[in-house]
Protein backbone atom coordinates (compact mmCIF):
# COMPACT_ATOMS: atom_id res chain seq x y z
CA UNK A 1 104.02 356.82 35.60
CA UNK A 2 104.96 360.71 36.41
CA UNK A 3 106.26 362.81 33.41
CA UNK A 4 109.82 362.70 32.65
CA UNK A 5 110.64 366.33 33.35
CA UNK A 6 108.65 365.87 36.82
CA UNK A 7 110.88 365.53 40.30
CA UNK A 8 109.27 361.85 40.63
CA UNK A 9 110.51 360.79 37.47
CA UNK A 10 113.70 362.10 38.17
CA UNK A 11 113.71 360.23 41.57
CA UNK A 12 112.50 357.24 40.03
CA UNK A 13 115.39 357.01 37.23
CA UNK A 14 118.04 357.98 40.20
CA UNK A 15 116.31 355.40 42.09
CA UNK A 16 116.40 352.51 39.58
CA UNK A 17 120.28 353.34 38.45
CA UNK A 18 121.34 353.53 41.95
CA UNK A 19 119.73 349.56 41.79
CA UNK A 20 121.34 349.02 38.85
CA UNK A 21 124.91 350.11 40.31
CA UNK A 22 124.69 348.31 43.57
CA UNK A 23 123.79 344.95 41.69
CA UNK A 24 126.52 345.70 39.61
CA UNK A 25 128.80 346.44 42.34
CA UNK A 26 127.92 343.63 44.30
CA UNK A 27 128.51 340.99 41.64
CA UNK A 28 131.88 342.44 41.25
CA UNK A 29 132.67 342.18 44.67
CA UNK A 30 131.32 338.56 45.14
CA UNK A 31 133.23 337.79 41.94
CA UNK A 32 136.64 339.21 42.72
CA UNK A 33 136.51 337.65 46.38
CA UNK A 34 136.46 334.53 44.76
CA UNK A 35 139.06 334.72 41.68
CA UNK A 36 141.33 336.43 45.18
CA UNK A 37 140.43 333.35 47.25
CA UNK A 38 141.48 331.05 44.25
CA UNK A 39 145.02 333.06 43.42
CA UNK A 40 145.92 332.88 47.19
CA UNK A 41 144.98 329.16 47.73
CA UNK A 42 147.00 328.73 44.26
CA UNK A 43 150.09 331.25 45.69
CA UNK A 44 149.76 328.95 48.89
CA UNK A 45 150.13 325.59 47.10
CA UNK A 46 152.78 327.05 44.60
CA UNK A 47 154.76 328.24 47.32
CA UNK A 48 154.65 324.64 49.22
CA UNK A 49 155.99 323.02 46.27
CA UNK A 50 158.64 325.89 45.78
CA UNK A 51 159.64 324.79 49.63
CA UNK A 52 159.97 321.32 48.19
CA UNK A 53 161.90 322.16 45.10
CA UNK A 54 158.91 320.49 43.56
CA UNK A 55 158.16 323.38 40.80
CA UNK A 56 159.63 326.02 39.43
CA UNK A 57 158.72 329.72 39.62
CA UNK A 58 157.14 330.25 36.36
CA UNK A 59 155.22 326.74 37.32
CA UNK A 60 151.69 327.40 35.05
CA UNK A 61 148.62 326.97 37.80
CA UNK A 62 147.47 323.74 35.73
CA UNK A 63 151.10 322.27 36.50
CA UNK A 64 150.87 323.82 40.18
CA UNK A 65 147.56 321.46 41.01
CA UNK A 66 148.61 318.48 39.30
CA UNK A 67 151.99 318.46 40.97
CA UNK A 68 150.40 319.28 44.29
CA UNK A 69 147.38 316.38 44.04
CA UNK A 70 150.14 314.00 43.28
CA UNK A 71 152.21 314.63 45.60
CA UNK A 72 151.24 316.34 48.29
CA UNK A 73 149.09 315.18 51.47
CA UNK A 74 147.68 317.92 53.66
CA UNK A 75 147.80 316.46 58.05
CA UNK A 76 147.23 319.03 60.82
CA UNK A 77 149.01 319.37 63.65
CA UNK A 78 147.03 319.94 67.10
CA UNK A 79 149.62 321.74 68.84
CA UNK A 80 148.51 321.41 72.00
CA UNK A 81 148.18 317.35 72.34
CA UNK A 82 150.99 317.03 68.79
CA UNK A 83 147.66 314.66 67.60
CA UNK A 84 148.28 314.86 64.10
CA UNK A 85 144.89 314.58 61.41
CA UNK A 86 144.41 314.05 58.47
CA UNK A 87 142.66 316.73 56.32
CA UNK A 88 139.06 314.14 55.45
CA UNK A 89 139.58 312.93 59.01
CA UNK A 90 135.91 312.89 60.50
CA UNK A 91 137.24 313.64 64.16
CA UNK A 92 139.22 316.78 62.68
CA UNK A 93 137.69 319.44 65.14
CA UNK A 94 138.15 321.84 62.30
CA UNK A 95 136.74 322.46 59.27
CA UNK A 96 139.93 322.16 57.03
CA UNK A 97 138.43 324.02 54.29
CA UNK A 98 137.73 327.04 55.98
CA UNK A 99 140.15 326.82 59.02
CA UNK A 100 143.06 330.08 58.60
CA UNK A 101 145.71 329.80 61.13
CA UNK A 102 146.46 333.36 60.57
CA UNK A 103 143.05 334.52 61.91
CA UNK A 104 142.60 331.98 64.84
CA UNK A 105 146.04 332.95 65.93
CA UNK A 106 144.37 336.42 66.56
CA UNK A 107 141.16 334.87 67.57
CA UNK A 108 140.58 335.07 71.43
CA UNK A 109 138.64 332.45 71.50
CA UNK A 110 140.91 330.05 69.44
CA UNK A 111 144.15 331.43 70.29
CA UNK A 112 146.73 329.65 72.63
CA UNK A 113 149.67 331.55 74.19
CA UNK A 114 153.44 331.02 72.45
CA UNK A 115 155.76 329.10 75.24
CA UNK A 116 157.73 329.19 76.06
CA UNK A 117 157.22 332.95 76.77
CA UNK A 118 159.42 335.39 74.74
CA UNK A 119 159.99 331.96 72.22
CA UNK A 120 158.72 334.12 69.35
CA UNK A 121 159.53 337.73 69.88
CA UNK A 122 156.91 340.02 69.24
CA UNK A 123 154.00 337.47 68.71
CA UNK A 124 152.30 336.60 72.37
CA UNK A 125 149.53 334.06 70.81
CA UNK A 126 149.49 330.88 67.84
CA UNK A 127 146.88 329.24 66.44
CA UNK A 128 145.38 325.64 68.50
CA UNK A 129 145.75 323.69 64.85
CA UNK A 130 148.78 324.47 62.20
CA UNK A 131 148.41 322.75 58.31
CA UNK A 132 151.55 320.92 57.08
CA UNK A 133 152.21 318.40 54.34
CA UNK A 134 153.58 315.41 54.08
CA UNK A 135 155.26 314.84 50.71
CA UNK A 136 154.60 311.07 49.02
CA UNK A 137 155.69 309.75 45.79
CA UNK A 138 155.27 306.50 44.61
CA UNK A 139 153.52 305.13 47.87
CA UNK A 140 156.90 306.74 49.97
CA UNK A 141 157.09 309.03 52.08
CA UNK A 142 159.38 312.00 50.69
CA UNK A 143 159.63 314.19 52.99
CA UNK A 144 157.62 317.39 54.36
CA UNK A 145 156.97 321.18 54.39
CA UNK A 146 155.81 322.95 57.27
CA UNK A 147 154.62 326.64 58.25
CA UNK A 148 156.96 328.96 59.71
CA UNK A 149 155.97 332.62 60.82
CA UNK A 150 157.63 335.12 63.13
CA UNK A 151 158.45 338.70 63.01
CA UNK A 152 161.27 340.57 61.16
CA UNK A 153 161.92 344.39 61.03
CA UNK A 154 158.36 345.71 59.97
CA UNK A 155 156.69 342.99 59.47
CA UNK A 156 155.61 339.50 60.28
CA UNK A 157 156.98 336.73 58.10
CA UNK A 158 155.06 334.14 56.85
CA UNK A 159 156.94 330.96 54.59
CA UNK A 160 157.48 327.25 54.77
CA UNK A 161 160.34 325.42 55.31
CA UNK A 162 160.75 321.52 54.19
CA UNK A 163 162.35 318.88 55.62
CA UNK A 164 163.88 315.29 54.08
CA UNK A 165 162.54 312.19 55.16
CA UNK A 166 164.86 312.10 57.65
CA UNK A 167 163.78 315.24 59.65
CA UNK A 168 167.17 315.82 60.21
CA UNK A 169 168.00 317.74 57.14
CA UNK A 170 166.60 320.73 55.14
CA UNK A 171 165.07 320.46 52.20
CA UNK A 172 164.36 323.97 51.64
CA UNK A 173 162.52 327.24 52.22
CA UNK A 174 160.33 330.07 50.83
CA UNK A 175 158.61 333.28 52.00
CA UNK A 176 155.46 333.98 50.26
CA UNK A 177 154.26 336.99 52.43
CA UNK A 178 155.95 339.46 54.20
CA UNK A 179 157.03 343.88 54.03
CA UNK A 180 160.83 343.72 55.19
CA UNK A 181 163.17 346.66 53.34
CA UNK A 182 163.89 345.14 49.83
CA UNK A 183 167.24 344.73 49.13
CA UNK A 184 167.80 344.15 53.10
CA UNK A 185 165.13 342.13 55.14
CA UNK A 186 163.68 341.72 51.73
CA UNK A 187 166.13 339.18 50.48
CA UNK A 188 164.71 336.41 52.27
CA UNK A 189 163.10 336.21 48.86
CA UNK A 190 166.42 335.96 47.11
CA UNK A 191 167.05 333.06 45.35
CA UNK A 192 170.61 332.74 46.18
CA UNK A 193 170.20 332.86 49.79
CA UNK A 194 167.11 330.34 50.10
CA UNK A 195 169.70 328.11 48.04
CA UNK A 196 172.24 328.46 51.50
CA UNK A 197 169.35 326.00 53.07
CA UNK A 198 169.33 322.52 51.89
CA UNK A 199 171.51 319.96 53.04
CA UNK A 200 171.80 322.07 56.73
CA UNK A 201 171.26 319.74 59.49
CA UNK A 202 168.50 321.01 61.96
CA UNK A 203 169.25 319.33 65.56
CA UNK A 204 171.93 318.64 67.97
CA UNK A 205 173.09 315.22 69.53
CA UNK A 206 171.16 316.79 72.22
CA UNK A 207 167.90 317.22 70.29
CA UNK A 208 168.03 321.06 70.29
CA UNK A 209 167.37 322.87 67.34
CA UNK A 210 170.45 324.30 66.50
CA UNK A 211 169.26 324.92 62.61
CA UNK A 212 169.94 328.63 62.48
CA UNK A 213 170.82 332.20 60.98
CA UNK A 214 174.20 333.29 61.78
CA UNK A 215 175.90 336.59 62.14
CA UNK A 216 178.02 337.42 58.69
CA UNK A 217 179.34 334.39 56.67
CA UNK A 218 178.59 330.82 57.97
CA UNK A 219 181.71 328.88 57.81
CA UNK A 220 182.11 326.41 55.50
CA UNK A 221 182.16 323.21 57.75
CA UNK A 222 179.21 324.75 59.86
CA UNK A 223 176.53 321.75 59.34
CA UNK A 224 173.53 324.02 60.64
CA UNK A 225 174.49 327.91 60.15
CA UNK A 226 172.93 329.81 57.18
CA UNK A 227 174.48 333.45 56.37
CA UNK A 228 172.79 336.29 58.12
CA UNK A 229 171.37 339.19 55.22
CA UNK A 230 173.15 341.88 54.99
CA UNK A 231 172.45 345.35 56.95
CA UNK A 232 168.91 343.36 58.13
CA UNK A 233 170.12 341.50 61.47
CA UNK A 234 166.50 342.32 62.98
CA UNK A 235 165.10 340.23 60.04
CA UNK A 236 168.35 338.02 60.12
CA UNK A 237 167.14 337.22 64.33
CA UNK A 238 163.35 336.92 63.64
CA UNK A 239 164.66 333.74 60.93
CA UNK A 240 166.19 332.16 63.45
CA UNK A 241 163.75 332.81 66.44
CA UNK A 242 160.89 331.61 63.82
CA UNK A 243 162.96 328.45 63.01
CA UNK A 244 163.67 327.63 66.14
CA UNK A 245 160.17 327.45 67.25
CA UNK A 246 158.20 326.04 64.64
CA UNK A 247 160.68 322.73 64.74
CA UNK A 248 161.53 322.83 68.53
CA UNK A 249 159.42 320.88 71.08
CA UNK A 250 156.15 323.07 71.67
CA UNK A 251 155.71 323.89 68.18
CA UNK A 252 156.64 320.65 65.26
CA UNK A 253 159.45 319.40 67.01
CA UNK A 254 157.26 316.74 69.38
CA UNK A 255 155.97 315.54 65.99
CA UNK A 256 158.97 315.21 64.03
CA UNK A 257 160.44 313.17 67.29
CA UNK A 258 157.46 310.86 67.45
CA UNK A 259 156.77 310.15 63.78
């Protein structure tokens, strides 16, 4: 072994802390990807059962995953065929553990163009599959709580919204990710407006979605208009566009007709 005071053994003890550091850095790394992984799959589930009106917002993560595992049944949605799987089904031609919408949306060799064209301004391509859950207590069949995304002022949107049993009628709805102007586009998060949404009928005698944000005040007979926010009618239009997509016919709505 060189002497200490020699440039080798000054290289060497560089060499072995540098080691030392990248082990060290490494671990980290491996072990804050998965304590992130497990906060958003927990955000994701709390914010499904927040859709629901299952849980509150202080909800503890142990009463988060027993509410959801009783509850809650995960199906996708091919939105191509409207096939609908569900999550352990062996012919699912994903993997549902790993599958993220978000990226295969942006995937070119996943991704499926929007249509109609111009249906969701600003986003050209979807994802082939999208997740949704049926909601089942006591052996009956509840209701359900399905993706939504689209684009607002800066940023895109993403939330669920959930339907009754009847698929004619909101449940409710929640944003969990998104970088609108708080206090504008932002209050898509406020509690007060997401409380506008349940009990709004979604379609028409015609079928048409007609489930929607409206400019100003809705009025106080209207059975499907929700207020518009306040100085944010970019945001207030990308609600409705998003709405009206995810639950009209190329998106959820063949589904909802069907089942």
């Amino acid at each position: 072994m060189p002497p200490r005071d020699s440039w080798q053994g000054t290289f060497l003890v560089a060499l072995v802390l540098c080691l030392v550091c990248s082990a060290i850095v490494s671990t980290a790394a491996v072990v804050l990807k998965d304590w992130q992984d497990a906060n958003k799959a927990l955000d994701k589930k709390k914010n499904v059962l927040l859709a629901a009106g299952l849980c509150e917002k202080n909800a503890s993560a142990e009463e988060i995953d027993a509410t959801f595992d009783e509850v809650i049944v995960r199906k996708f949605l091919d939105l191509d065929t409207g096939e609908v799987f569900a999550a352990d089904a062996e012919d699912l031609p994903i993997d549902p553990e790993t599958y993220d919408a978000k990226k295969a949306a942006k995937d070119p060799s996943q991704q499926k163009p929007v249509q109609p064209e111009g249906a969701l301004p600003g986003i050209a391509d979807r994802e082939p599959f999208a997740e949704f859950y049926e909601i089942q207590e006591g052996g009956e069949l509840q209701g359900y709580v399905l993706p939504i995304y689209g684009k607002g002022l800066w940023s895109t949107l993403y939330g669920f919204i959930a339907l009754e049993a009847d698929k004619e009628t909101v449940k409710g709805i929640t944003y969990y990710e998104h970088k609108e102007t708080p206090g504008l586009g932002g209050e898509v998060d406020n509690a007060n407006w997401q409380a506008l949404w349940p009990g709004k009928k979604i379609y028409a005698e015609d079928g048409e979605v007609s489930l929607g944000v409206v400019k100003g005040k809705a009025a106080a007979d209207d059975a499907y208009g929700v207020d518009g926010l306040s100085g944010a009618t970019i945001t207030s239009n990308g609600v409705d566009d998003m709405v009206k997509y995810w639950l009209g016919p190329t998106a959820f709505g063949k589904y909802l007709a069907q089942h």
